[in-house]
Each structure stands twice: as C-alpha cells, then as structure tokens.
PDB file of N, CA and C in Angstrom:
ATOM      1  N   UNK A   1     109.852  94.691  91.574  1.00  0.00           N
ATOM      2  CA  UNK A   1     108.401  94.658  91.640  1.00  0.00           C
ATOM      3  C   UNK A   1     107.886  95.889  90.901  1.00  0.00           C
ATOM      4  N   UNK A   2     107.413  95.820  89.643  1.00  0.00           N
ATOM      5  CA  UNK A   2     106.915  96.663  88.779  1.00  0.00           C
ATOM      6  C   UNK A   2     105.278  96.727  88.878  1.00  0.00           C
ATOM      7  N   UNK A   3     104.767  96.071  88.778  1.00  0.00           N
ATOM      8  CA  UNK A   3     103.029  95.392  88.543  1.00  0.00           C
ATOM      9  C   UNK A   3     102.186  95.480  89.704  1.00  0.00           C
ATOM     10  N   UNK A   4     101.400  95.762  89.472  1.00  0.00           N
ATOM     11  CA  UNK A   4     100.207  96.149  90.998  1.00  0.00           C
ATOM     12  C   UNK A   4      99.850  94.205  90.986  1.00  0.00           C
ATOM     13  N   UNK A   5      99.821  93.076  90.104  1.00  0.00           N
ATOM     14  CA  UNK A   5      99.548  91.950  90.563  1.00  0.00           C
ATOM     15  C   UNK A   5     100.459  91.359  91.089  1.00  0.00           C
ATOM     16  N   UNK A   6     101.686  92.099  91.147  1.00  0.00           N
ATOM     17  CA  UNK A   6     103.082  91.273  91.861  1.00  0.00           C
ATOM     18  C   UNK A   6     102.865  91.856  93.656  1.00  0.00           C
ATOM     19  N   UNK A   7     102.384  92.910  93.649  1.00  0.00           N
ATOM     20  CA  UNK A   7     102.176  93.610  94.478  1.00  0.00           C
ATOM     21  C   UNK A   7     101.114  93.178  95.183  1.00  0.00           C
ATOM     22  N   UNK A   8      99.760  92.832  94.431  1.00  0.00           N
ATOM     23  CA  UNK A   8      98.357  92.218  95.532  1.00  0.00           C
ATOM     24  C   UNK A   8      99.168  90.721  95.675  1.00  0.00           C
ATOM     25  N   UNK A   9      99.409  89.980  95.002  1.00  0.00           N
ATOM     26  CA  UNK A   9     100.137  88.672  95.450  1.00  0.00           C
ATOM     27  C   UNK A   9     100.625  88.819  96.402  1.00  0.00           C
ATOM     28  N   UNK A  10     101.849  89.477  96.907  1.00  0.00           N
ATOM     29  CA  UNK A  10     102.880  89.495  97.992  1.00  0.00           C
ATOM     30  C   UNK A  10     101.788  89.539  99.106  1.00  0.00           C
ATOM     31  N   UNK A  11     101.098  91.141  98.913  1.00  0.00           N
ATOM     32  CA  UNK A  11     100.256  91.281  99.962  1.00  0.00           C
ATOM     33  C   UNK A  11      99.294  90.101 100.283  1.00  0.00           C
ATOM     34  N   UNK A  12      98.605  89.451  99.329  1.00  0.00           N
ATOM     35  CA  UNK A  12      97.983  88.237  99.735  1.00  0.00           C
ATOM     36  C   UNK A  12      98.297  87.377 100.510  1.00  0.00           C
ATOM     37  N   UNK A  13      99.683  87.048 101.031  1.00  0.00           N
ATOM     38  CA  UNK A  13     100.722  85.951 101.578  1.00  0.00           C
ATOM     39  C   UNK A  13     100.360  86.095 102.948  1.00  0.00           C
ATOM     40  N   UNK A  14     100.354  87.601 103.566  1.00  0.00           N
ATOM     41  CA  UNK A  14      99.997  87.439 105.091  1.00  0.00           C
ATOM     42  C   UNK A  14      98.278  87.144 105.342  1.00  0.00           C
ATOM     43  N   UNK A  15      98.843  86.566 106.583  1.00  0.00           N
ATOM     44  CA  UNK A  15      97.450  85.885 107.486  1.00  0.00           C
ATOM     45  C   UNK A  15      96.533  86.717 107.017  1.00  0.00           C
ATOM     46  N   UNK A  16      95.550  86.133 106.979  1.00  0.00           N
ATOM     47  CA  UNK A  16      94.040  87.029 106.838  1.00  0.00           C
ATOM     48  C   UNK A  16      93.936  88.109 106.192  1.00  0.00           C
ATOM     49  N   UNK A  17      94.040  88.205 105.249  1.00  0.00           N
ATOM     50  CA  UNK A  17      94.104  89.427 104.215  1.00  0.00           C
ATOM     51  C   UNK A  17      93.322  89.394 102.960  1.00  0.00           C
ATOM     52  N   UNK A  18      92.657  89.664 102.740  1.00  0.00           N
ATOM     53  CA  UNK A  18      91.805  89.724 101.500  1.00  0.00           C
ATOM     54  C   UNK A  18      91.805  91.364 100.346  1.00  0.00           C
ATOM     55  N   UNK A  19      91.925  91.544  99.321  1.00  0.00           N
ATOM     56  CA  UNK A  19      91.997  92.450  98.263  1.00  0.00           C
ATOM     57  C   UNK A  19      90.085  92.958  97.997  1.00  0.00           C
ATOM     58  N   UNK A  20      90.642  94.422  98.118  1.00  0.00           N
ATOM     59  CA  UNK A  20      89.018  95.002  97.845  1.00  0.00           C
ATOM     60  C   UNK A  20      88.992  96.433  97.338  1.00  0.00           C
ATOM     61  N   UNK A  21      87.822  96.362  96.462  1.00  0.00           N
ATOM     62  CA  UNK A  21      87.428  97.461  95.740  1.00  0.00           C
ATOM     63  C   UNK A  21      86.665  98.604  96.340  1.00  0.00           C
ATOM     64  N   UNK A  22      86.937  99.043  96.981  1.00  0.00           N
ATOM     65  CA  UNK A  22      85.843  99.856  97.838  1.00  0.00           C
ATOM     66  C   UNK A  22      85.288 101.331  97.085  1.00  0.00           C
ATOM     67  N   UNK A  23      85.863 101.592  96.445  1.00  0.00           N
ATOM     68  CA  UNK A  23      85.154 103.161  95.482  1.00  0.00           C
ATOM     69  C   UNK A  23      84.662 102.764  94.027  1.00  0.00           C
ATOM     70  N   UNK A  24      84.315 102.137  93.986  1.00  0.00           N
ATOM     71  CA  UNK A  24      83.653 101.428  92.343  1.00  0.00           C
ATOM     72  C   UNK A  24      84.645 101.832  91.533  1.00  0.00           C
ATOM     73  N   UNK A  25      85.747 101.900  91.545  1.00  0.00           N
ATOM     74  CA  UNK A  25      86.809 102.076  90.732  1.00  0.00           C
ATOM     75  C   UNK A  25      88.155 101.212  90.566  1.00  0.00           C
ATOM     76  N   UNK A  26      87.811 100.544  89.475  1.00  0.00           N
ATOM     77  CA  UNK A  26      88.860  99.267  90.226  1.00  0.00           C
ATOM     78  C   UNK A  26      90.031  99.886  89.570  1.00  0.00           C
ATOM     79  N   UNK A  27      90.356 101.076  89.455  1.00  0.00           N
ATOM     80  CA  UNK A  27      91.911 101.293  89.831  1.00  0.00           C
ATOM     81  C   UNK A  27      92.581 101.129  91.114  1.00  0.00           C
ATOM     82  N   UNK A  28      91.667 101.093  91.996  1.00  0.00           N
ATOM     83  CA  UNK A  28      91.604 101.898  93.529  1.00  0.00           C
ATOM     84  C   UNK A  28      91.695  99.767  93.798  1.00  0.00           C
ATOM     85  N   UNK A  29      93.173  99.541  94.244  1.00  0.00           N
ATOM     86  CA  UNK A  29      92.687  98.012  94.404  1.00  0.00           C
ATOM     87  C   UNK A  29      93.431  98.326  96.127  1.00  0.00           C
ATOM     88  N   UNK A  30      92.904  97.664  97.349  1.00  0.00           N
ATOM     89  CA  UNK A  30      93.499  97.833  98.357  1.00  0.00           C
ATOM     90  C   UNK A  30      93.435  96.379  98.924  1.00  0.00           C
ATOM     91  N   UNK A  31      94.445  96.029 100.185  1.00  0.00           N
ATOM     92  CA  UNK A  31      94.561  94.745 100.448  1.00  0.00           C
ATOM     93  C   UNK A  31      94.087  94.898 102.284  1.00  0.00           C
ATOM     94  N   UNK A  32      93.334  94.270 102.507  1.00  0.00           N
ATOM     95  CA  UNK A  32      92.661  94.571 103.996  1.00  0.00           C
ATOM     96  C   UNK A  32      93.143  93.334 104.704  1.00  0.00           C
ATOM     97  N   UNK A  33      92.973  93.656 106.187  1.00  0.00           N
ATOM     98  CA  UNK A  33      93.188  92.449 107.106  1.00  0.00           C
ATOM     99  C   UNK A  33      92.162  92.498 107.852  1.00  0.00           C
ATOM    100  N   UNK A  34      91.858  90.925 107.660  1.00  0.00           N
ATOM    101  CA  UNK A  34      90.547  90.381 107.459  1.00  0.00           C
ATOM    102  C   UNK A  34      89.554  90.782 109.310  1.00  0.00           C
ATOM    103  N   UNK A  35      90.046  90.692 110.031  1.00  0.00           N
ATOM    104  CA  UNK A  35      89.874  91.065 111.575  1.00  0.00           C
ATOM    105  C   UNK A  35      89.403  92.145 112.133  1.00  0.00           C
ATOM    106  N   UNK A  36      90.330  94.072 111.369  1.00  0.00           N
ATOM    107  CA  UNK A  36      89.574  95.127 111.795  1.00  0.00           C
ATOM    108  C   UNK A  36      89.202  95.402 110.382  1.00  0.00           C
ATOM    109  N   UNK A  37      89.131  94.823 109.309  1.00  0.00           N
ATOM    110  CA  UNK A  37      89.239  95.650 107.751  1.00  0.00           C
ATOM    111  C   UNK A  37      89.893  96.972 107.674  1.00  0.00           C
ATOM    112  N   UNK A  38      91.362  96.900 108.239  1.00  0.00           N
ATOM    113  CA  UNK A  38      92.484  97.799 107.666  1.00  0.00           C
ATOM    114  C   UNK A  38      93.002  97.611 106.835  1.00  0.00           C
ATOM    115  N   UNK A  39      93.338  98.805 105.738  1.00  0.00           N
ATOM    116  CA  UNK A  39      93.494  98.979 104.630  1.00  0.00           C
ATOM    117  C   UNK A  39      95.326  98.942 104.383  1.00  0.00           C
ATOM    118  N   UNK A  40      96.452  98.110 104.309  1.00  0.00           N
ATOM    119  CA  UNK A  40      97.740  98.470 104.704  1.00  0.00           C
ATOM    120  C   UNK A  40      98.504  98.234 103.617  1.00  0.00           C
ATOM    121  N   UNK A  41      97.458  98.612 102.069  1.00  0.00           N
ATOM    122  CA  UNK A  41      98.393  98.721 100.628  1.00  0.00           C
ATOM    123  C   UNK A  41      97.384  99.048  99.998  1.00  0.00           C
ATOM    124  N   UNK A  42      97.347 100.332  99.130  1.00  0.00           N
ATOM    125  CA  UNK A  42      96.458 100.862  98.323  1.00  0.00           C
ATOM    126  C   UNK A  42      97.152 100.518  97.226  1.00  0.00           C
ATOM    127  N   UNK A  43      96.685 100.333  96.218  1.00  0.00           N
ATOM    128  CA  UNK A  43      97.617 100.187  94.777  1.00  0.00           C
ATOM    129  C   UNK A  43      96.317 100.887  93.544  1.00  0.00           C
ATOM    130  N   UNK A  44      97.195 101.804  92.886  1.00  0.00           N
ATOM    131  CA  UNK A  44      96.407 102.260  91.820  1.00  0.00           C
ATOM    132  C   UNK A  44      97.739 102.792  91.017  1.00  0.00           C
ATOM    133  N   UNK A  45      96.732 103.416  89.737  1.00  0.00           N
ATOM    134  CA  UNK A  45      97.898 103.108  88.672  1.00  0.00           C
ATOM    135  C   UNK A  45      97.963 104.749  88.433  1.00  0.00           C
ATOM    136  N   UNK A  46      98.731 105.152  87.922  1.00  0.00           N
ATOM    137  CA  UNK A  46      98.640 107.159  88.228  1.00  0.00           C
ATOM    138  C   UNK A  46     100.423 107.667  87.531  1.00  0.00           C
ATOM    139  N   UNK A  47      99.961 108.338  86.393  1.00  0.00           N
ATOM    140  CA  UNK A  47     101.172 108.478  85.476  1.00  0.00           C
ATOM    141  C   UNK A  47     102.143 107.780  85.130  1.00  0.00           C
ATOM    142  N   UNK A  48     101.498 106.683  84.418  1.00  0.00           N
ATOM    143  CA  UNK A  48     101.760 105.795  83.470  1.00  0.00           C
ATOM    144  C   UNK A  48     102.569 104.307  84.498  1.00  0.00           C
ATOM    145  N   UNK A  49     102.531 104.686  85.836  1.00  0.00           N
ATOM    146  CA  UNK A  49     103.111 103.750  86.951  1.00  0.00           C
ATOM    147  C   UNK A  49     101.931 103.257  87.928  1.00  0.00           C
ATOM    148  N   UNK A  50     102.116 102.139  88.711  1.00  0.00           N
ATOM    149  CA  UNK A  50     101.402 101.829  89.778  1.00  0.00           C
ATOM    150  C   UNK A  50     102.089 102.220  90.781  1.00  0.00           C
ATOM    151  N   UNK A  51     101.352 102.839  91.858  1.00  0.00           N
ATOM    152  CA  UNK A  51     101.544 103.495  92.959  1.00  0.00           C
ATOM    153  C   UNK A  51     100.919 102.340  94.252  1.00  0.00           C
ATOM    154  N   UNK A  52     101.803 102.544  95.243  1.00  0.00           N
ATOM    155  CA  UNK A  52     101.511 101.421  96.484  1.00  0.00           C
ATOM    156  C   UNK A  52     101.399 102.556  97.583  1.00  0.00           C
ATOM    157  N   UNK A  53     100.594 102.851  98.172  1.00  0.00           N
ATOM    158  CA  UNK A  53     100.971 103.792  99.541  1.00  0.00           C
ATOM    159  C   UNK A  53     100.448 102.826 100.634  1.00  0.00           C
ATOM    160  N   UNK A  54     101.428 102.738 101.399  1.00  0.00           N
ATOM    161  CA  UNK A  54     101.755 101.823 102.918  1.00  0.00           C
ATOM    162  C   UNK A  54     101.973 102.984 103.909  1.00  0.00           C
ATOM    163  N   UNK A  55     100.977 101.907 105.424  1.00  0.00           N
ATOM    164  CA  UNK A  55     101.297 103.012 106.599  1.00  0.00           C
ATOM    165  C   UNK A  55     102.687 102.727 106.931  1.00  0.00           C
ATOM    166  N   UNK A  56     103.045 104.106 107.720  1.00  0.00           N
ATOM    167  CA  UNK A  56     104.651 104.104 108.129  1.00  0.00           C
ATOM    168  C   UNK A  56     105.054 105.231 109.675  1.00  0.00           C
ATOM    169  N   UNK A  57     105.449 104.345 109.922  1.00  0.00           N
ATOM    170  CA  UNK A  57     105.886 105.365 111.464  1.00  0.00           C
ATOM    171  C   UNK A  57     106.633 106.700 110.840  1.00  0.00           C
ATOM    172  N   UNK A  58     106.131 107.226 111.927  1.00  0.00           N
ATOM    173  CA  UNK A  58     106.973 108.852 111.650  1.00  0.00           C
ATOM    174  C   UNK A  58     108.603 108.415 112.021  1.00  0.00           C
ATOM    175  N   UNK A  59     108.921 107.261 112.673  1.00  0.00           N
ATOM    176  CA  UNK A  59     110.524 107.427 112.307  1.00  0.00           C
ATOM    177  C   UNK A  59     110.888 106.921 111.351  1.00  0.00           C
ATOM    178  N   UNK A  60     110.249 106.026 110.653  1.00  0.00           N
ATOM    179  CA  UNK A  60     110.481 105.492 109.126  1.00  0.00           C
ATOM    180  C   UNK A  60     110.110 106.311 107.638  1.00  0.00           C
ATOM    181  N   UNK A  61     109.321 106.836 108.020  1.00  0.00           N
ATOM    182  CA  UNK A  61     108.790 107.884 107.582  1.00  0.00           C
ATOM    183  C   UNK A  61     109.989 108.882 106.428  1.00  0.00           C
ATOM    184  N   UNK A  62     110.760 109.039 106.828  1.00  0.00           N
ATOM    185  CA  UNK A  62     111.596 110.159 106.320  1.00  0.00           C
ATOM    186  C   UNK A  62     112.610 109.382 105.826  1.00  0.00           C
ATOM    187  N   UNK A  63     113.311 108.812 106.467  1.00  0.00           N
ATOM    188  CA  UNK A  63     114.511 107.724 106.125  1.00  0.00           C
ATOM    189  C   UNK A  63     113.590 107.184 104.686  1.00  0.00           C
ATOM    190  N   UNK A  64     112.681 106.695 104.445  1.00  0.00           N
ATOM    191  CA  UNK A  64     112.016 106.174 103.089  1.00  0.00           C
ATOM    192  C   UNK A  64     112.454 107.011 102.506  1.00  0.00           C
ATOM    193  N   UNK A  65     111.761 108.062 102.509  1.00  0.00           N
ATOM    194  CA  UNK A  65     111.365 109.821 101.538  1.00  0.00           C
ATOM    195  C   UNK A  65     112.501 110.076 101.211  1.00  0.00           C
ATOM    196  N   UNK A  66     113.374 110.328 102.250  1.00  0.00           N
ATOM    197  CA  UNK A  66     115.268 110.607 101.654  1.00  0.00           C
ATOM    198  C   UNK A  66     115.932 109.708 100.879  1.00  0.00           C
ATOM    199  N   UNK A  67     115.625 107.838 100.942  1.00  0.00           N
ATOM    200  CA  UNK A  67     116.428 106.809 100.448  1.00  0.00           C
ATOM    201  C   UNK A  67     116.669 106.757  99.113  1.00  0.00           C
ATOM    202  N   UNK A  68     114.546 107.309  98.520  1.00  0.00           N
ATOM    203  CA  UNK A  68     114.338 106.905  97.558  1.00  0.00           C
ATOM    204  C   UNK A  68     113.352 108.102  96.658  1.00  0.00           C
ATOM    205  N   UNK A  69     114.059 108.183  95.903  1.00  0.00           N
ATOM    206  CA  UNK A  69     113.392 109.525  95.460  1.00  0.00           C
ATOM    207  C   UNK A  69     111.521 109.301  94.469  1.00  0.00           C
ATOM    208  N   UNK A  70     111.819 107.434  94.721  1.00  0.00           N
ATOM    209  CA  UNK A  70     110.484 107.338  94.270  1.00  0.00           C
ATOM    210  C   UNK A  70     109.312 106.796  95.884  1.00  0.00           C
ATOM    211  N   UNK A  71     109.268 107.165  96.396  1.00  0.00           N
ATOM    212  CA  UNK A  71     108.632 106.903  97.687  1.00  0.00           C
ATOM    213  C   UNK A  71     108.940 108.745  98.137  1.00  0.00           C
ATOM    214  N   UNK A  72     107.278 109.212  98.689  1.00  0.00           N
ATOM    215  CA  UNK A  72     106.835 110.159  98.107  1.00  0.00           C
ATOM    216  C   UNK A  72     105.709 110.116  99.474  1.00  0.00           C
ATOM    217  N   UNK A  73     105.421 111.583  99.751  1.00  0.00           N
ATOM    218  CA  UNK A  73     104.231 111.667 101.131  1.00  0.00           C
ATOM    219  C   UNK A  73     102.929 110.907 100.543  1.00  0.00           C
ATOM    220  N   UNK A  74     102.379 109.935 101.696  1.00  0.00           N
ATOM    221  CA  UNK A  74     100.910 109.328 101.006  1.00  0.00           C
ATOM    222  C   UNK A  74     100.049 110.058  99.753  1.00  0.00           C
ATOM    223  N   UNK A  75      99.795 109.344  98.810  1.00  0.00           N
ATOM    224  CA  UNK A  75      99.285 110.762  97.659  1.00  0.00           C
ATOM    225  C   UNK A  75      97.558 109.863  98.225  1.00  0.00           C
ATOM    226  N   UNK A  76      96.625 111.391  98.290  1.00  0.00           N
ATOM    227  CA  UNK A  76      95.461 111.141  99.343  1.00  0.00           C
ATOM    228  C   UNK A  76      95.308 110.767 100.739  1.00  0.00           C
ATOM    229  N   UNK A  77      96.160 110.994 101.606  1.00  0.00           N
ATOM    230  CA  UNK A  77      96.322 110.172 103.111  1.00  0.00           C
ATOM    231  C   UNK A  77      97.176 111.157 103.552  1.00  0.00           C
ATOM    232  N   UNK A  78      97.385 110.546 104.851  1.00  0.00           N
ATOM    233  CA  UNK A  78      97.669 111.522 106.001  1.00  0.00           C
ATOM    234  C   UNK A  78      98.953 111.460 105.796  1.00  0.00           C
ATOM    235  N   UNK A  79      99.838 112.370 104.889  1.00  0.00           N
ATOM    236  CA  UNK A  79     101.113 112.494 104.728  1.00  0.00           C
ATOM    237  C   UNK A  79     102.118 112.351 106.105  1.00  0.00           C
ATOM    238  N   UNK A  80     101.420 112.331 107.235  1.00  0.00           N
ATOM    239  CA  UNK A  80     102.683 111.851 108.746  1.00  0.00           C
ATOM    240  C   UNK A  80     102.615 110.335 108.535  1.00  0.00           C
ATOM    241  N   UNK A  81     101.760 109.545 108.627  1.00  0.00           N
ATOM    242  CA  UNK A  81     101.539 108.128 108.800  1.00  0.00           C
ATOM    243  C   UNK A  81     101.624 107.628 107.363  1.00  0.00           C
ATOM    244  N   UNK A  82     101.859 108.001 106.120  1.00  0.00           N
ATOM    245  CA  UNK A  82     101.357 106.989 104.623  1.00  0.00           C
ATOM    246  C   UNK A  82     102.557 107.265 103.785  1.00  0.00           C
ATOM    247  N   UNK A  83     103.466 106.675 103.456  1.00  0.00           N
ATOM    248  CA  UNK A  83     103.952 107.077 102.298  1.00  0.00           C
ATOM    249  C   UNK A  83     103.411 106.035 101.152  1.00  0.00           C
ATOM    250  N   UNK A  84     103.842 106.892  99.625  1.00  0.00           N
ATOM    251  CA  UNK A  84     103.751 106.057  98.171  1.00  0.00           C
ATOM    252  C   UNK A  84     104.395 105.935  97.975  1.00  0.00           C
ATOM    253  N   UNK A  85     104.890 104.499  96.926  1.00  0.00           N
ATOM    254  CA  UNK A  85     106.050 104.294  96.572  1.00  0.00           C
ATOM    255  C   UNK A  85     105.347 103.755  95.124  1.00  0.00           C
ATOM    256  N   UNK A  86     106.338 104.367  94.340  1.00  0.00           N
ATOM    257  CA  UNK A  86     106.027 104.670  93.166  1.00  0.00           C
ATOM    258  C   UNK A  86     106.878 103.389  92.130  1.00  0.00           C
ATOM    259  N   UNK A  87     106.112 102.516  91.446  1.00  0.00           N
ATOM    260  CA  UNK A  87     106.550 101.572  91.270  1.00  0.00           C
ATOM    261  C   UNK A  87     107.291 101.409  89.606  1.00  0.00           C
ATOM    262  N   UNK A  88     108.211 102.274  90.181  1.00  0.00           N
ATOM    263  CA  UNK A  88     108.884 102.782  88.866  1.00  0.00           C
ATOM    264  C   UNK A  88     110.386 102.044  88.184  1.00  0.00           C
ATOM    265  N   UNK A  89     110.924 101.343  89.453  1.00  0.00           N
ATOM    266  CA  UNK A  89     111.905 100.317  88.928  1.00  0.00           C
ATOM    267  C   UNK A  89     113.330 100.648  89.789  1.00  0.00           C
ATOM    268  N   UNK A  90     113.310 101.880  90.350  1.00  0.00           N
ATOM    269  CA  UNK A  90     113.761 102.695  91.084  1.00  0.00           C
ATOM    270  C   UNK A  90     114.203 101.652  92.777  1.00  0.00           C
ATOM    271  N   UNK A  91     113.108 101.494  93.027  1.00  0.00           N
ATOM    272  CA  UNK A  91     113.039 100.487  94.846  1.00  0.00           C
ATOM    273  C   UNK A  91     113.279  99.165  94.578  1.00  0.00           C
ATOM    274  N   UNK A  92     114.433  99.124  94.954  1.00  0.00           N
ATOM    275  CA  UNK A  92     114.474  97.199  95.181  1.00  0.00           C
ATOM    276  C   UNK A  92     113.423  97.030  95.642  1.00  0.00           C
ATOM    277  N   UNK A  93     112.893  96.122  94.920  1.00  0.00           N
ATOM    278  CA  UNK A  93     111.963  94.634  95.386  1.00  0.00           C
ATOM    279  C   UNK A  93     111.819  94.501  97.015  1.00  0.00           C
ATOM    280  N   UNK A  94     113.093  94.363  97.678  1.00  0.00           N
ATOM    281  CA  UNK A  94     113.344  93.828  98.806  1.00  0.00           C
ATOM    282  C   UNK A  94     112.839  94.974  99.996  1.00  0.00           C
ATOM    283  N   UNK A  95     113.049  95.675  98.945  1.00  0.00           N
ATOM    284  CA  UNK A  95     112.875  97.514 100.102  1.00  0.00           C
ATOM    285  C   UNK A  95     111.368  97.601 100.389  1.00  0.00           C
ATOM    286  N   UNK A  96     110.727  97.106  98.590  1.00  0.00           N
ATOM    287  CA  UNK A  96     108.915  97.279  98.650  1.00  0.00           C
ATOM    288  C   UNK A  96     108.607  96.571  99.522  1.00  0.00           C
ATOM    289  N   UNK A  97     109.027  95.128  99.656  1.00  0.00           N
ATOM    290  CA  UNK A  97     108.394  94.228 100.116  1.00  0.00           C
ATOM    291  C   UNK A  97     108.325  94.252 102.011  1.00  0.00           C
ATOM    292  N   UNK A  98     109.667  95.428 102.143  1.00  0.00           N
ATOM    293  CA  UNK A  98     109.866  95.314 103.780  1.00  0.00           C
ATOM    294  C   UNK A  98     108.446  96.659 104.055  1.00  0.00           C
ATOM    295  N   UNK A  99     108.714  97.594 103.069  1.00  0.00           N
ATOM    296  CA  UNK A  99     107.815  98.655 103.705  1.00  0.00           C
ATOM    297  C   UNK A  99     106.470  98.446 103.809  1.00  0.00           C
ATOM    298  N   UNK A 100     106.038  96.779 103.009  1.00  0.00           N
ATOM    299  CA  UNK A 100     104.639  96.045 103.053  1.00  0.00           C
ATOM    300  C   UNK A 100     104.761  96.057 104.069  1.00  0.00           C
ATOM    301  N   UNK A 101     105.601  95.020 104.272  1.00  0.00           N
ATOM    302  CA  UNK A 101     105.276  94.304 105.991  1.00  0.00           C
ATOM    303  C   UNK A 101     105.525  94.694 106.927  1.00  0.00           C
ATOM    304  N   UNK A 102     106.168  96.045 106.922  1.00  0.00           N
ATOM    305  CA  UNK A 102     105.858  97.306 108.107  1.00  0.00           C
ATOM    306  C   UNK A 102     104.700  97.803 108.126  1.00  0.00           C
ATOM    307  N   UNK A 103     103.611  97.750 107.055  1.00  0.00           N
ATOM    308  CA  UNK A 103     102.312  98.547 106.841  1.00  0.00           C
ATOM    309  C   UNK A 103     101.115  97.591 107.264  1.00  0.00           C
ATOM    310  N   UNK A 104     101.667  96.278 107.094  1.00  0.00           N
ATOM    311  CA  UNK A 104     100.767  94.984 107.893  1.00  0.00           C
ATOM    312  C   UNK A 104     100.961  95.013 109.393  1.00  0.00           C
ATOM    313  N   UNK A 105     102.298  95.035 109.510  1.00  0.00           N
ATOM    314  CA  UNK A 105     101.903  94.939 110.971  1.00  0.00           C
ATOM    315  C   UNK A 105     101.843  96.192 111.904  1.00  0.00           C
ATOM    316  N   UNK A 106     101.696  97.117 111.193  1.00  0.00           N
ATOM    317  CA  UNK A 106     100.996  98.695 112.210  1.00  0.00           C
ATOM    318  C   UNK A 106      99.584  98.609 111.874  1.00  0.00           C
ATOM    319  N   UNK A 107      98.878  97.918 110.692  1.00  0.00           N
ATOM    320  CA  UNK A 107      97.594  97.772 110.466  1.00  0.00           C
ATOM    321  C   UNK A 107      97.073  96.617 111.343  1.00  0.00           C
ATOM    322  N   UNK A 108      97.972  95.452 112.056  1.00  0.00           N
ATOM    323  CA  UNK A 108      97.291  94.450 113.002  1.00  0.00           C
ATOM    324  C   UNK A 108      97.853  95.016 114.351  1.00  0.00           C
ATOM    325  N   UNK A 109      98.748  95.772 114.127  1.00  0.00           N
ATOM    326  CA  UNK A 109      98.956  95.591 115.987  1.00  0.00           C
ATOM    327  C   UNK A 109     100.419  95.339 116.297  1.00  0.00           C
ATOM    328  N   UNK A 110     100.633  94.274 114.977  1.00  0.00           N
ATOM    329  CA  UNK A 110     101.971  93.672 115.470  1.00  0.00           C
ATOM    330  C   UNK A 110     103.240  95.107 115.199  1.00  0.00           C
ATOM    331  N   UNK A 111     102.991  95.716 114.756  1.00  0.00           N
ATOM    332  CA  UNK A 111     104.637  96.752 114.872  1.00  0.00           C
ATOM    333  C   UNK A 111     104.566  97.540 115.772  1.00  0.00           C
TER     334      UNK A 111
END
C-alpha cells in the first residue's frame, strides 16, 4: 500500500465511515466514523511520501515504532495515542491494513 487512494479505499470498507476535508487543505484527507465523527486515519502527503497516522494503544504503541522504522510518533497528535506510518514501501500492506483497523475500532469503541 503505497497511495493515500489505496489507503481512503480500505478505510472506506468499514461500517459508517465517510472521508473529509476539514482544514481547506485537501492534502489533509481524513476518514471519520459516521456516529461520533472520529477521525481514525489522517492521510497527507509530506516528503515526497503519503503519511497515514492511526490511533494506537500505548501497548501497541512501541512494538509498531521498534518493528518498523517507517511508523514514527503521530506527526501533529498526541505522540502516546497516534502513530504515522510512512507510506514508503517499507510496511507490509497487511501490517497497514491491521494498524487501520486497530485505529477504527479505538475510534468506535470496539477495541
């Protein structure tokens, strides 16, 4: 997963989720759930890569940061709860796609 549209796609897949521009900057693309409008994938594009920052428990938290040298403290966010993962070619696919759906479901409730 290279592309911030491979990235709003995936995120599109769970329940109630809709993609939004909220700073008049449509670098700034984030994917909300539709119920409290939590924000649980920022995607913008930032040295010459797209960047994803997902919420993350403080025990997941570090285990990311150590795995992968491209997943990185939230860049703008509360570096305990957010990491970025830097969509550099570096993170299996499979890895992005789990640390989504850890960031969906601490944004509904369900993790």
């Amino acid at each position: 997963m290279r592309t911030r549209e491979a990235v709003l796609k995936y995120c599109l897949t769970f329940p109630e989720t809709y993609q939004d521009a909220p700073f008049h900057d449509d670098n700034w693309q984030l994917v909300r759930y539709r119920r409290n409008r939590k924000a649980f994938a920022w995607t913008y594009e930032r040295e010459g890569n797209i960047w994803v920052n997902v919420k993350v428990t403080p025990e997941w938290r570090d285990f990311w940061r150590q795995a992968y040298d491209a997943v990185l403290p939230g860049y703008h966010q509360n570096k305990e709860h957010w990491n970025t993962i830097i969509l550099d070619g570096t993170v299996p696919e499979k890895e992005i796609k789990r640390m989504i759906a850890e960031s969906y479901d601490l944004i509904t409730g369900k993790g």
